[in-house]
PDB file of N, CA and C in Angstrom:
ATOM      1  N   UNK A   1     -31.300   7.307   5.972  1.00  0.00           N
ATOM      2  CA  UNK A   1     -29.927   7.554   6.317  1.00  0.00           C
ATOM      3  C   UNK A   1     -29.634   7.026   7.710  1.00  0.00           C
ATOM      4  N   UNK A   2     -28.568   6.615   7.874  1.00  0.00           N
ATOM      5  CA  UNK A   2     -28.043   5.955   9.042  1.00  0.00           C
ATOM      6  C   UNK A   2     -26.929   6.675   9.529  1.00  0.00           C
ATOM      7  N   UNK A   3     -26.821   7.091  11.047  1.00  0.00           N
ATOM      8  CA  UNK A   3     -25.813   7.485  11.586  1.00  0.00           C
ATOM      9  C   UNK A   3     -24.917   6.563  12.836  1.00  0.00           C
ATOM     10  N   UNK A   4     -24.261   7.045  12.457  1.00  0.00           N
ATOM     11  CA  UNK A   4     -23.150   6.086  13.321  1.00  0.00           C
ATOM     12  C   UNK A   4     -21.985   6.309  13.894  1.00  0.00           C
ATOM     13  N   UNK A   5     -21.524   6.368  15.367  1.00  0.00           N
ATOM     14  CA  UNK A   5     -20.803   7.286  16.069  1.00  0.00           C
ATOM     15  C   UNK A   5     -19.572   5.815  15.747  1.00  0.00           C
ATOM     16  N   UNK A   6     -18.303   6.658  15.944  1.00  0.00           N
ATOM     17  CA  UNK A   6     -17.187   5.950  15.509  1.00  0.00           C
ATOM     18  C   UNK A   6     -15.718   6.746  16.265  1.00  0.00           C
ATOM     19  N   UNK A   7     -15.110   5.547  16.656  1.00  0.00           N
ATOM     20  CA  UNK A   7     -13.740   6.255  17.085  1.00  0.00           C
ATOM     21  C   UNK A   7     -12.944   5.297  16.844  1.00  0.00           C
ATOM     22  N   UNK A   8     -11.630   6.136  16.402  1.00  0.00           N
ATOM     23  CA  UNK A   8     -10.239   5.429  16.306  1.00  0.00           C
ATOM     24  C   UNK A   8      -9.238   6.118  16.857  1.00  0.00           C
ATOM     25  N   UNK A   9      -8.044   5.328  17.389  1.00  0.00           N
ATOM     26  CA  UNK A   9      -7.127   5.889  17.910  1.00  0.00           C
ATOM     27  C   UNK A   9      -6.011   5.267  17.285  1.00  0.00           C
ATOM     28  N   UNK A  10      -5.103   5.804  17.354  1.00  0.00           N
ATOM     29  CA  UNK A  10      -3.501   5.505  16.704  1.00  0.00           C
ATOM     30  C   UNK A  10      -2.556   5.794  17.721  1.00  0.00           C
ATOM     31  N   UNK A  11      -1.554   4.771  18.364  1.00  0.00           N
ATOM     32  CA  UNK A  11      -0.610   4.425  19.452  1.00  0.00           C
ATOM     33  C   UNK A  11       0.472   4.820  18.481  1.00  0.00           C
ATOM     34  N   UNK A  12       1.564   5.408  18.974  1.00  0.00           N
ATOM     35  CA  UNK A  12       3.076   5.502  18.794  1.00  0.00           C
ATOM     36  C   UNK A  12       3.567   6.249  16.836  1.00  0.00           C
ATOM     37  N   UNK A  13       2.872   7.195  17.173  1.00  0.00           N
ATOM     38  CA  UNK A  13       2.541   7.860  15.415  1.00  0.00           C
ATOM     39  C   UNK A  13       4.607   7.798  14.835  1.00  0.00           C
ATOM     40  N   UNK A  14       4.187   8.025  13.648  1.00  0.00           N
ATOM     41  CA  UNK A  14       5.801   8.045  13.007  1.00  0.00           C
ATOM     42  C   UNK A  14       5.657   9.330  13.001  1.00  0.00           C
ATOM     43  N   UNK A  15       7.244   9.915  11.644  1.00  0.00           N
ATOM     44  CA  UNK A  15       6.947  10.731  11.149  1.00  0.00           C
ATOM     45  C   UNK A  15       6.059  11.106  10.186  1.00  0.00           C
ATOM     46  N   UNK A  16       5.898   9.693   9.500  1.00  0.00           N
ATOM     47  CA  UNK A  16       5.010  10.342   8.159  1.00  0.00           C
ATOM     48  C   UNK A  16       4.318   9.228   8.098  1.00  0.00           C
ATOM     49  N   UNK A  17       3.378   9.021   6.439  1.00  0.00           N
ATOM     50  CA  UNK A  17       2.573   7.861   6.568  1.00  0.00           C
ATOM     51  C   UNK A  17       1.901   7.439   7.830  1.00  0.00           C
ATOM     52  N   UNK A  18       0.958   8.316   8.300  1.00  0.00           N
ATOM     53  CA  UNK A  18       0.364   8.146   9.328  1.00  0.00           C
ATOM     54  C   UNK A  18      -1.354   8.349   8.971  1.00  0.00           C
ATOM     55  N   UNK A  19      -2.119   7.151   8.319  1.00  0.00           N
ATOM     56  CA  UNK A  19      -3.646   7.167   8.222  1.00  0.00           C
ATOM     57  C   UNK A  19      -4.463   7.197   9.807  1.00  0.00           C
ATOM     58  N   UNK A  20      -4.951   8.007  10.129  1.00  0.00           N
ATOM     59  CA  UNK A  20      -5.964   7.626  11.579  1.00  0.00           C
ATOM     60  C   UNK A  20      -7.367   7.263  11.476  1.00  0.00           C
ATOM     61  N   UNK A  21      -7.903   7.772   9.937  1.00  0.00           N
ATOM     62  CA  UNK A  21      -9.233   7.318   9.229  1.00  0.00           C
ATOM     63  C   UNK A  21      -9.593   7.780   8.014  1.00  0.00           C
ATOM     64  N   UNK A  22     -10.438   6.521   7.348  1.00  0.00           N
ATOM     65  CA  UNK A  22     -10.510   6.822   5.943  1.00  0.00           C
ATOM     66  C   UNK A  22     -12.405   7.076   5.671  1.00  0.00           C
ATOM     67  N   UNK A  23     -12.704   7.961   5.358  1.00  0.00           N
ATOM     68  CA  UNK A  23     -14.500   7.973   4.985  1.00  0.00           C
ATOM     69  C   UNK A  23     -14.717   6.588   4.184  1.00  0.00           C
ATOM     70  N   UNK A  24     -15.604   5.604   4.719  1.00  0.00           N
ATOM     71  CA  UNK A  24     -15.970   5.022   3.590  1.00  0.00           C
ATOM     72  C   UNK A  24     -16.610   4.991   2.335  1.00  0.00           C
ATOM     73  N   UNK A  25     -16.619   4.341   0.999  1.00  0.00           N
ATOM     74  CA  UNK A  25     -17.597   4.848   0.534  1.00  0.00           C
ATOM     75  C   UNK A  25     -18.959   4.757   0.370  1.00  0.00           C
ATOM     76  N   UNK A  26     -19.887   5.527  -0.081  1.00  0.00           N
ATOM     77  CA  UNK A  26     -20.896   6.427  -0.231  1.00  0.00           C
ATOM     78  C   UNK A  26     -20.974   6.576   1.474  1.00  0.00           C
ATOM     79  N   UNK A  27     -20.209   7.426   1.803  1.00  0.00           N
ATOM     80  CA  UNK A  27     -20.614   7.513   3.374  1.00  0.00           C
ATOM     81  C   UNK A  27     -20.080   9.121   3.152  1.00  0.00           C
ATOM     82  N   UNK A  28     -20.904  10.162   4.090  1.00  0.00           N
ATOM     83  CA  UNK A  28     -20.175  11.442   4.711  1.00  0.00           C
ATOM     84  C   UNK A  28     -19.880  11.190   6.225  1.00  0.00           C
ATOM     85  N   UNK A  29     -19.048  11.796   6.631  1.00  0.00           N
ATOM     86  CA  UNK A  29     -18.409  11.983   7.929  1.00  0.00           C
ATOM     87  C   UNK A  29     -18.034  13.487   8.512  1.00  0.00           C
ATOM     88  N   UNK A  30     -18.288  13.415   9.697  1.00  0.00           N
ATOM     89  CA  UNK A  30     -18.025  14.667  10.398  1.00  0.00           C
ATOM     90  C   UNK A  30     -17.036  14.340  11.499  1.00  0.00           C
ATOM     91  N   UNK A  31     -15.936  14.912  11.556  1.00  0.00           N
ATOM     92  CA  UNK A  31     -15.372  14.629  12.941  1.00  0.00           C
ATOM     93  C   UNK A  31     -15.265  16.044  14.090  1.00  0.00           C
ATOM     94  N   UNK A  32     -16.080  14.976  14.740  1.00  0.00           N
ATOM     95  CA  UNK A  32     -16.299  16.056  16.125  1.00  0.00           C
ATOM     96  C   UNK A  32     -15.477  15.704  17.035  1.00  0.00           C
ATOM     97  N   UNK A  33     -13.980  15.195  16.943  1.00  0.00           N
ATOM     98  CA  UNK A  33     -13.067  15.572  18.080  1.00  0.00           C
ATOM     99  C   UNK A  33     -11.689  14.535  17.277  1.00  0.00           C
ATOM    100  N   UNK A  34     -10.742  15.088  17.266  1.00  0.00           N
ATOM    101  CA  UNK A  34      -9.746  15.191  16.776  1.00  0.00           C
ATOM    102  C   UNK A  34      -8.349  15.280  17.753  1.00  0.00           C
ATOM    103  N   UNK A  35      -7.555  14.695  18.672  1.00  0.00           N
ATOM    104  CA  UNK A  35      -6.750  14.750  19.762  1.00  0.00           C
ATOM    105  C   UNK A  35      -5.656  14.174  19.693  1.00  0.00           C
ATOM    106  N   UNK A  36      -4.485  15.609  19.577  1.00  0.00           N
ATOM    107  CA  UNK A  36      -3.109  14.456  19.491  1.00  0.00           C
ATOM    108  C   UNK A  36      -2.097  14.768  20.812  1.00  0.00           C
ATOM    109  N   UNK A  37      -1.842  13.961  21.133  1.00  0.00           N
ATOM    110  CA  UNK A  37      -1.554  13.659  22.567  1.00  0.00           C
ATOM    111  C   UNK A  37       0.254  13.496  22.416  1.00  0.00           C
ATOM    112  N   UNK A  38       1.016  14.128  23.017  1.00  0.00           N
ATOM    113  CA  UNK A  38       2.492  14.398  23.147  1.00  0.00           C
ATOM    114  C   UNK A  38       2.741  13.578  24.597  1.00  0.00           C
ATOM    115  N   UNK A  39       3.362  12.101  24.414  1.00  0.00           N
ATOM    116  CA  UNK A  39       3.694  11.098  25.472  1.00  0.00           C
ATOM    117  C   UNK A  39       4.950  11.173  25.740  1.00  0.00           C
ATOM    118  N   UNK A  40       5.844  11.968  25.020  1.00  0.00           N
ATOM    119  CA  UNK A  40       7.021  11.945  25.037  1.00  0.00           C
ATOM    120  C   UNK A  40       7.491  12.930  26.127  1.00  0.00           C
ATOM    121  N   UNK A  41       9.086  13.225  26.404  1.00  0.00           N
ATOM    122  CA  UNK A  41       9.583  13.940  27.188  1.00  0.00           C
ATOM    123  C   UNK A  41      10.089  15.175  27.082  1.00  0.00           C
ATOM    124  N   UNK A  42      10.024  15.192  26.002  1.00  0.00           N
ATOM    125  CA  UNK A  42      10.324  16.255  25.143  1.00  0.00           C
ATOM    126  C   UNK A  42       9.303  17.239  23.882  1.00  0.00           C
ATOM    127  N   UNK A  43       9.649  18.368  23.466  1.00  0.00           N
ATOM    128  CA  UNK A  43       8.537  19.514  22.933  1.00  0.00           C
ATOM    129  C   UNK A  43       8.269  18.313  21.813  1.00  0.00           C
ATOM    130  N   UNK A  44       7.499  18.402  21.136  1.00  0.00           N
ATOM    131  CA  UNK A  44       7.407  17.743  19.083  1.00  0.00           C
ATOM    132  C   UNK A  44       6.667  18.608  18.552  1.00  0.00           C
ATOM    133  N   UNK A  45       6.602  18.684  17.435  1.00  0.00           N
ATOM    134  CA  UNK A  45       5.686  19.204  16.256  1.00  0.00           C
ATOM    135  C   UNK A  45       4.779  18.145  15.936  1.00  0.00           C
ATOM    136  N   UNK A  46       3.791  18.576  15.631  1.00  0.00           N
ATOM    137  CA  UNK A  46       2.821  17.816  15.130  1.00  0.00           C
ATOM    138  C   UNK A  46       1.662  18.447  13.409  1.00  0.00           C
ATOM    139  N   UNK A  47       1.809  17.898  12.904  1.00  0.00           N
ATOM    140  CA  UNK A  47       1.235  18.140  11.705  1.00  0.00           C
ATOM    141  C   UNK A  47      -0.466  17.157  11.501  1.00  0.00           C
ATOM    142  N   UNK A  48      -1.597  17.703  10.529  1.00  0.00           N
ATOM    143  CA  UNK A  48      -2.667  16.985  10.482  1.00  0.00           C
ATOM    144  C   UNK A  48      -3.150  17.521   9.163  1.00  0.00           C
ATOM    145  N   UNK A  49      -4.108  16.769   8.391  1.00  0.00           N
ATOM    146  CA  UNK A  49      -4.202  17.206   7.115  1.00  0.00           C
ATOM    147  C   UNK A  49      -5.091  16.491   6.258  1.00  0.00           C
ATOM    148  N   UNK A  50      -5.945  16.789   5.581  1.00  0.00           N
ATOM    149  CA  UNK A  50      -7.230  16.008   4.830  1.00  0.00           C
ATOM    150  C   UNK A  50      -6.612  15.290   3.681  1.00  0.00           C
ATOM    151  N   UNK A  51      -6.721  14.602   3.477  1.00  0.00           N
ATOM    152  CA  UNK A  51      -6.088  13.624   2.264  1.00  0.00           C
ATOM    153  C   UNK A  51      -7.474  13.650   1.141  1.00  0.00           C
ATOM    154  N   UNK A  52      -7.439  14.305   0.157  1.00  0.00           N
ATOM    155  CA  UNK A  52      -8.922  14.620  -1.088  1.00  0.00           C
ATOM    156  C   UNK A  52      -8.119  13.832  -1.897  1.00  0.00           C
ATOM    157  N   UNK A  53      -8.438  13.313  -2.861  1.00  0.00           N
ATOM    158  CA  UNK A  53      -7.541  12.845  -4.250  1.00  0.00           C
ATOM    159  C   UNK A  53      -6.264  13.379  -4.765  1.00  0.00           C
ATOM    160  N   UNK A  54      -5.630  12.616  -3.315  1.00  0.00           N
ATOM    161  CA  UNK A  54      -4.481  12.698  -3.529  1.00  0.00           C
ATOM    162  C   UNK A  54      -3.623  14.053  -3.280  1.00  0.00           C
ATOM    163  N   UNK A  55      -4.331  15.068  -3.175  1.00  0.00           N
ATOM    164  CA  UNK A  55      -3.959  16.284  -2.354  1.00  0.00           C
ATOM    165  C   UNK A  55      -4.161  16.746  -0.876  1.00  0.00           C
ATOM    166  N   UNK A  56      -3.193  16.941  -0.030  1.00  0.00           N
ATOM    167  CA  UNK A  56      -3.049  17.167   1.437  1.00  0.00           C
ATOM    168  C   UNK A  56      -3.749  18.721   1.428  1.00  0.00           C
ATOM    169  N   UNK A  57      -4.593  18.924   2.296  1.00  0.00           N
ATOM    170  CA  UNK A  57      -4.435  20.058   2.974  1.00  0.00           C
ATOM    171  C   UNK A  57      -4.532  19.623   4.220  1.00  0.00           C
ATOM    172  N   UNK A  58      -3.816  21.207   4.645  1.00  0.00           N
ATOM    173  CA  UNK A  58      -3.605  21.497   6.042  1.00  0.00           C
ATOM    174  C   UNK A  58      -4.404  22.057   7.072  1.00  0.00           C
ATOM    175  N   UNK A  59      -4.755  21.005   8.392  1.00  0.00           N
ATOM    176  CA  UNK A  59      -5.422  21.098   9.168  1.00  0.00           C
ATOM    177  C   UNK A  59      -4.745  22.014  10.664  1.00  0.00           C
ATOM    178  N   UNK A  60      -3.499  21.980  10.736  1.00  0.00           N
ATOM    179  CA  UNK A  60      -2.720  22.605  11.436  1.00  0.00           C
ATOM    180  C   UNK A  60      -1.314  21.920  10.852  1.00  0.00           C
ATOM    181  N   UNK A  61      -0.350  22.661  10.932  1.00  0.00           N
ATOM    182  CA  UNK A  61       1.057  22.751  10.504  1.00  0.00           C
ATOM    183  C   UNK A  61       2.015  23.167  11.517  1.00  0.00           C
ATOM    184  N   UNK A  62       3.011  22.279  11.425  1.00  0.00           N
ATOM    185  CA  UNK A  62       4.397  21.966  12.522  1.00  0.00           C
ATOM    186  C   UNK A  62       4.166  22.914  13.825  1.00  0.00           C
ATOM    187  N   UNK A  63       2.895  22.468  14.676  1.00  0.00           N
ATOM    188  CA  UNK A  63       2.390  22.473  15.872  1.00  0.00           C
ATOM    189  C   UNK A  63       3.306  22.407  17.083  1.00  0.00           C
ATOM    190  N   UNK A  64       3.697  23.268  17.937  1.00  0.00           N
ATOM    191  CA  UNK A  64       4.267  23.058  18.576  1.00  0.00           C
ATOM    192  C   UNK A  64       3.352  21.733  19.586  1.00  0.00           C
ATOM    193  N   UNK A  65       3.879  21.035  20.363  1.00  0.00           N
ATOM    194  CA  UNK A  65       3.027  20.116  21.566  1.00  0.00           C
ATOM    195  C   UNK A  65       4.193  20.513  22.571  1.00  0.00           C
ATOM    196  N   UNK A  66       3.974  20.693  24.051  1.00  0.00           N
ATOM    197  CA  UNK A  66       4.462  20.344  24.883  1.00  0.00           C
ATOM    198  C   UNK A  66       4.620  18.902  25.604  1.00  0.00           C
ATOM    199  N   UNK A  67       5.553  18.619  26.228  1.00  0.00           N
ATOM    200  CA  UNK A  67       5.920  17.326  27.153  1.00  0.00           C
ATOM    201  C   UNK A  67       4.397  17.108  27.649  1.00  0.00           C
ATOM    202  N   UNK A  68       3.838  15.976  27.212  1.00  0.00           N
ATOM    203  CA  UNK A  68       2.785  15.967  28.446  1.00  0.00           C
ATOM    204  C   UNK A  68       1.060  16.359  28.072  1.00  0.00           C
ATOM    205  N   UNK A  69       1.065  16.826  26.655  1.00  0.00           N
ATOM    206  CA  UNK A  69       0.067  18.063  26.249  1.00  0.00           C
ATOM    207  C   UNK A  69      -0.820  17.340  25.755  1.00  0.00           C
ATOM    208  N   UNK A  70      -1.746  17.418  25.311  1.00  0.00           N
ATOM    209  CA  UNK A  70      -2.803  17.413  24.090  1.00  0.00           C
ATOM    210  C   UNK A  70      -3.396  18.650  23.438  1.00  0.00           C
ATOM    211  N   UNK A  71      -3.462  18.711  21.817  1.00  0.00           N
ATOM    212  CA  UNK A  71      -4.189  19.534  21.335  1.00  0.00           C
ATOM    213  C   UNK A  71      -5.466  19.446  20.421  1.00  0.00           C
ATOM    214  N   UNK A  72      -6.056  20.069  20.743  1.00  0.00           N
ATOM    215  CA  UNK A  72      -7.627  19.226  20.049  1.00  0.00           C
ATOM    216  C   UNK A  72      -7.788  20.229  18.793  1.00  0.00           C
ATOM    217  N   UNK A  73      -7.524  19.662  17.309  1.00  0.00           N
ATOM    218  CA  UNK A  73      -7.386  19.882  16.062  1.00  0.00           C
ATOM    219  C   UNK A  73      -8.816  20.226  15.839  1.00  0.00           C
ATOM    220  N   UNK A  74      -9.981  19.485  16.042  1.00  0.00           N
ATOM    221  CA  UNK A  74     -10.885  19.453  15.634  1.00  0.00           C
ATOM    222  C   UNK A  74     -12.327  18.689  16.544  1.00  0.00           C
ATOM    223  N   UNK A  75     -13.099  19.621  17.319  1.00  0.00           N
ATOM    224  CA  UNK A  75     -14.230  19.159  17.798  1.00  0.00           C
ATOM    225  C   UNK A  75     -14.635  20.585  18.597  1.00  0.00           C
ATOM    226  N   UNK A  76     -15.351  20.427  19.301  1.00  0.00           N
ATOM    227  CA  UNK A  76     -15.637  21.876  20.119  1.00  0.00           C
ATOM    228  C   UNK A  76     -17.011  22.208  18.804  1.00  0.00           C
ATOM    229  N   UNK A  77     -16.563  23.642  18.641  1.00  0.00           N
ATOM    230  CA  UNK A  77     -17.069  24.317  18.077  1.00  0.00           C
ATOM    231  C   UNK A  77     -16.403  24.101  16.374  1.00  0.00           C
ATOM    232  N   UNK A  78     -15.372  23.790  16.786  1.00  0.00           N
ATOM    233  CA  UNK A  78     -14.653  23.099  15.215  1.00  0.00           C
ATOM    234  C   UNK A  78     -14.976  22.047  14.651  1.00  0.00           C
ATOM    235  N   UNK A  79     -15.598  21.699  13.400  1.00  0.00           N
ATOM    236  CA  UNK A  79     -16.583  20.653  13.003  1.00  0.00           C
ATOM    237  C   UNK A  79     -15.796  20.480  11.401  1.00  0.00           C
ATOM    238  N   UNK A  80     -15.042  19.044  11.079  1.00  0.00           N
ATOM    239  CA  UNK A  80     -14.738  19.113   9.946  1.00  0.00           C
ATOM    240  C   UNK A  80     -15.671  18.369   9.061  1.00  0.00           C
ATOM    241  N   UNK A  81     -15.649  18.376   7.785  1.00  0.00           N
ATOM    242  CA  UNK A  81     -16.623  17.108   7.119  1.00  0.00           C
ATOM    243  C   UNK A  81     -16.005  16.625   6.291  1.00  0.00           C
ATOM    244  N   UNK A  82     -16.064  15.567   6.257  1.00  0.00           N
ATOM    245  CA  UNK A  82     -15.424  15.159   5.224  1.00  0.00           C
ATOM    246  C   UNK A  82     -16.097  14.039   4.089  1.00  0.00           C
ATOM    247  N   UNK A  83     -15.793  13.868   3.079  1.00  0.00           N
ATOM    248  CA  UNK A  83     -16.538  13.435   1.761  1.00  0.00           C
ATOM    249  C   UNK A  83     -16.334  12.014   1.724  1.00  0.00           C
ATOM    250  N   UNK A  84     -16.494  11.065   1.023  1.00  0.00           N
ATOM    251  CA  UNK A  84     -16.308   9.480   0.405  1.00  0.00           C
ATOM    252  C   UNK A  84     -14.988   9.205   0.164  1.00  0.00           C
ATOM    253  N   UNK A  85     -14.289   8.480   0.432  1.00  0.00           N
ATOM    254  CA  UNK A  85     -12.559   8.282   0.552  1.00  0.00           C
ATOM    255  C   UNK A  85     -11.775   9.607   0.961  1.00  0.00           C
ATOM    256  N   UNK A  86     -12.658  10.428   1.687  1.00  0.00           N
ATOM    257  CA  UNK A  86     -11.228  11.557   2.455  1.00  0.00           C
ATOM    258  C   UNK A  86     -10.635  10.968   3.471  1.00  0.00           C
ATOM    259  N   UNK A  87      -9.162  11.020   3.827  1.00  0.00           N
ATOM    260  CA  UNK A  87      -8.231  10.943   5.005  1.00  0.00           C
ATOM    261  C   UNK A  87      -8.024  11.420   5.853  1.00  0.00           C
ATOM    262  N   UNK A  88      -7.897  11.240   6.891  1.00  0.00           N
ATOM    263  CA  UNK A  88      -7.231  12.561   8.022  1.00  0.00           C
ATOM    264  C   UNK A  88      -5.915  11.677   7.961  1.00  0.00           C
ATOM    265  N   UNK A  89      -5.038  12.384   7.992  1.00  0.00           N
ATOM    266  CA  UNK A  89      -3.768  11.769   8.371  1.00  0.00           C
ATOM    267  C   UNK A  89      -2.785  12.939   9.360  1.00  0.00           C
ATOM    268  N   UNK A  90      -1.770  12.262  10.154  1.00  0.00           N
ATOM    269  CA  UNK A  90      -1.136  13.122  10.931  1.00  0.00           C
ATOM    270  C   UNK A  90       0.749  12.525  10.797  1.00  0.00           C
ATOM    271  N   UNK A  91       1.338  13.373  11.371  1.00  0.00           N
ATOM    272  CA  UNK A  91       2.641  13.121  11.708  1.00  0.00           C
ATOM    273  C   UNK A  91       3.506  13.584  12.859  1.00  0.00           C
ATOM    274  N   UNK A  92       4.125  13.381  13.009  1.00  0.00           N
ATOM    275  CA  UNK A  92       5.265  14.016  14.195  1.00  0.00           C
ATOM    276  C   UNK A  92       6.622  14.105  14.277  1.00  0.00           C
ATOM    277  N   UNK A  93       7.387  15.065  14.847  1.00  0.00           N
ATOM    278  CA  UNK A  93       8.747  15.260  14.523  1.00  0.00           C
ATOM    279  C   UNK A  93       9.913  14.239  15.193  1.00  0.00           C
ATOM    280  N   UNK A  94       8.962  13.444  15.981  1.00  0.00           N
ATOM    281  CA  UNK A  94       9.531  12.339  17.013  1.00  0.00           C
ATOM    282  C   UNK A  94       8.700  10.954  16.351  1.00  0.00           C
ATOM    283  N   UNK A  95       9.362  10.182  16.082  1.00  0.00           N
ATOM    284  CA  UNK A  95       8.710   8.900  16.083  1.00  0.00           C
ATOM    285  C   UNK A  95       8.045   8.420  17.153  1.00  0.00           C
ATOM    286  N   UNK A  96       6.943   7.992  17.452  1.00  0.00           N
ATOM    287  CA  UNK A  96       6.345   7.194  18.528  1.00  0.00           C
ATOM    288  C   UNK A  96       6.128   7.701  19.927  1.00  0.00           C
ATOM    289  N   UNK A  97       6.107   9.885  19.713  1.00  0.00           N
ATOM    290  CA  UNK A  97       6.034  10.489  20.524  1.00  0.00           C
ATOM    291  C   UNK A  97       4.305  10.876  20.555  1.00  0.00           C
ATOM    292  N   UNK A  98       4.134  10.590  19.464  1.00  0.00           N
ATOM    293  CA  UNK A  98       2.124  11.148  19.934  1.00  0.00           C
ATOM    294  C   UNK A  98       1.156   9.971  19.740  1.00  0.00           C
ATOM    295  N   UNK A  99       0.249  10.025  20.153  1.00  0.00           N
ATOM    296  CA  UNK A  99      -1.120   9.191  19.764  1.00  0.00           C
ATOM    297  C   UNK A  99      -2.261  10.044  19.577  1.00  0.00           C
ATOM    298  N   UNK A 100      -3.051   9.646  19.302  1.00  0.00           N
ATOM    299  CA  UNK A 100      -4.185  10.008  18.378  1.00  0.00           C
ATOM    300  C   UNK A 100      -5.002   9.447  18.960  1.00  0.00           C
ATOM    301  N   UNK A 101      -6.350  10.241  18.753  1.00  0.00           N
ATOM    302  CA  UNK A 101      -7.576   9.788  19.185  1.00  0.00           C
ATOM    303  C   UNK A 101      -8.808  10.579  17.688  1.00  0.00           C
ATOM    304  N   UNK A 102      -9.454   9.714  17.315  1.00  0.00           N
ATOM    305  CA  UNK A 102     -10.313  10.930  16.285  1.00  0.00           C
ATOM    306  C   UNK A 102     -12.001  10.155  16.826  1.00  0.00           C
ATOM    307  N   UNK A 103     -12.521  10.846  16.719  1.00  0.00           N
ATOM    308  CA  UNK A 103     -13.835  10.879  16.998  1.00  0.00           C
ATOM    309  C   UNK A 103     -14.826  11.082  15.820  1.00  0.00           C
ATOM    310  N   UNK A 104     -15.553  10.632  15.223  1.00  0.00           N
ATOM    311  CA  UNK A 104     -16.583  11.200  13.932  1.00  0.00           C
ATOM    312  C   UNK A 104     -18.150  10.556  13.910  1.00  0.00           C
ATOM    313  N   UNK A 105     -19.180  11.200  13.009  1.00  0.00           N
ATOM    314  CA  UNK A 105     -19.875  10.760  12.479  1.00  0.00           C
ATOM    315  C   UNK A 105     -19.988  10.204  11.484  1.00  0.00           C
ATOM    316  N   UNK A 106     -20.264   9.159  11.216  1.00  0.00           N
ATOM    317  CA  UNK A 106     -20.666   8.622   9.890  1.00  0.00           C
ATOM    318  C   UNK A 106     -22.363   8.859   9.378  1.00  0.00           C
ATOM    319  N   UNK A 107     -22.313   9.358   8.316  1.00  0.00           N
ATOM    320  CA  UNK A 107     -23.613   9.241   7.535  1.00  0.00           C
ATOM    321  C   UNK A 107     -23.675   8.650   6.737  1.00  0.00           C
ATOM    322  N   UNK A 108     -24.803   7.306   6.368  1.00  0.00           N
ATOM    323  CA  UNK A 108     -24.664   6.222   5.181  1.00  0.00           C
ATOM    324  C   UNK A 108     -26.104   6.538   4.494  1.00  0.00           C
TER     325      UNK A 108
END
């Protein structure tokens, strides 16, 4: 088995249709840090959520963020895993008010 540290980030999120990473397949993944960042001037909501076949669940829901903030969804002591084609995906109540940062392991 092979491990492999990996990060992606996402600049200027929409409201919706927002992929930040996809598991490849035959791969597991863990993400140990998860960060959505409020650039804007104003409060937003922020939403995050596992994409399984085709069903969302919810990782946190219409989040408040402050002007200025970051909130860390997932790393710390919070450890998600995720399976062979799972998603994280996110959104925001402002277009092009948050960015993203996700952090994970890959296992091949």
């Amino acid at each position: 088995m092979a491990n492999t540290f990996k990060s992606n980030v996402a600049s200027s999120i929409l409201t919706t249709g927002n992929t930040v990473y996809t598991v490849p397949a035959a791969t597991t993944a863990t993400v140990i840090g998860l960060s959505l960042a409020n650039k804007s001037s104003s409060t937003i909501t922020a939403n995050a959520f596992i994409t399984r076949s085709s069903v969302n669940y919810a990782l946190i829901a219409n989040v408040s963020i402050v002007s200025g903030s970051t909130i860390l969804v997932g790393g710390g002591d919070q450890k998600i895993v995720l399976q062979a084609a799972d998603s994280i995906n996110v959104s925001t109540s402002a277009a092009t008010s948050m960015d993203v940062i996700i952090s994970v392991l890959e296992i091949t």
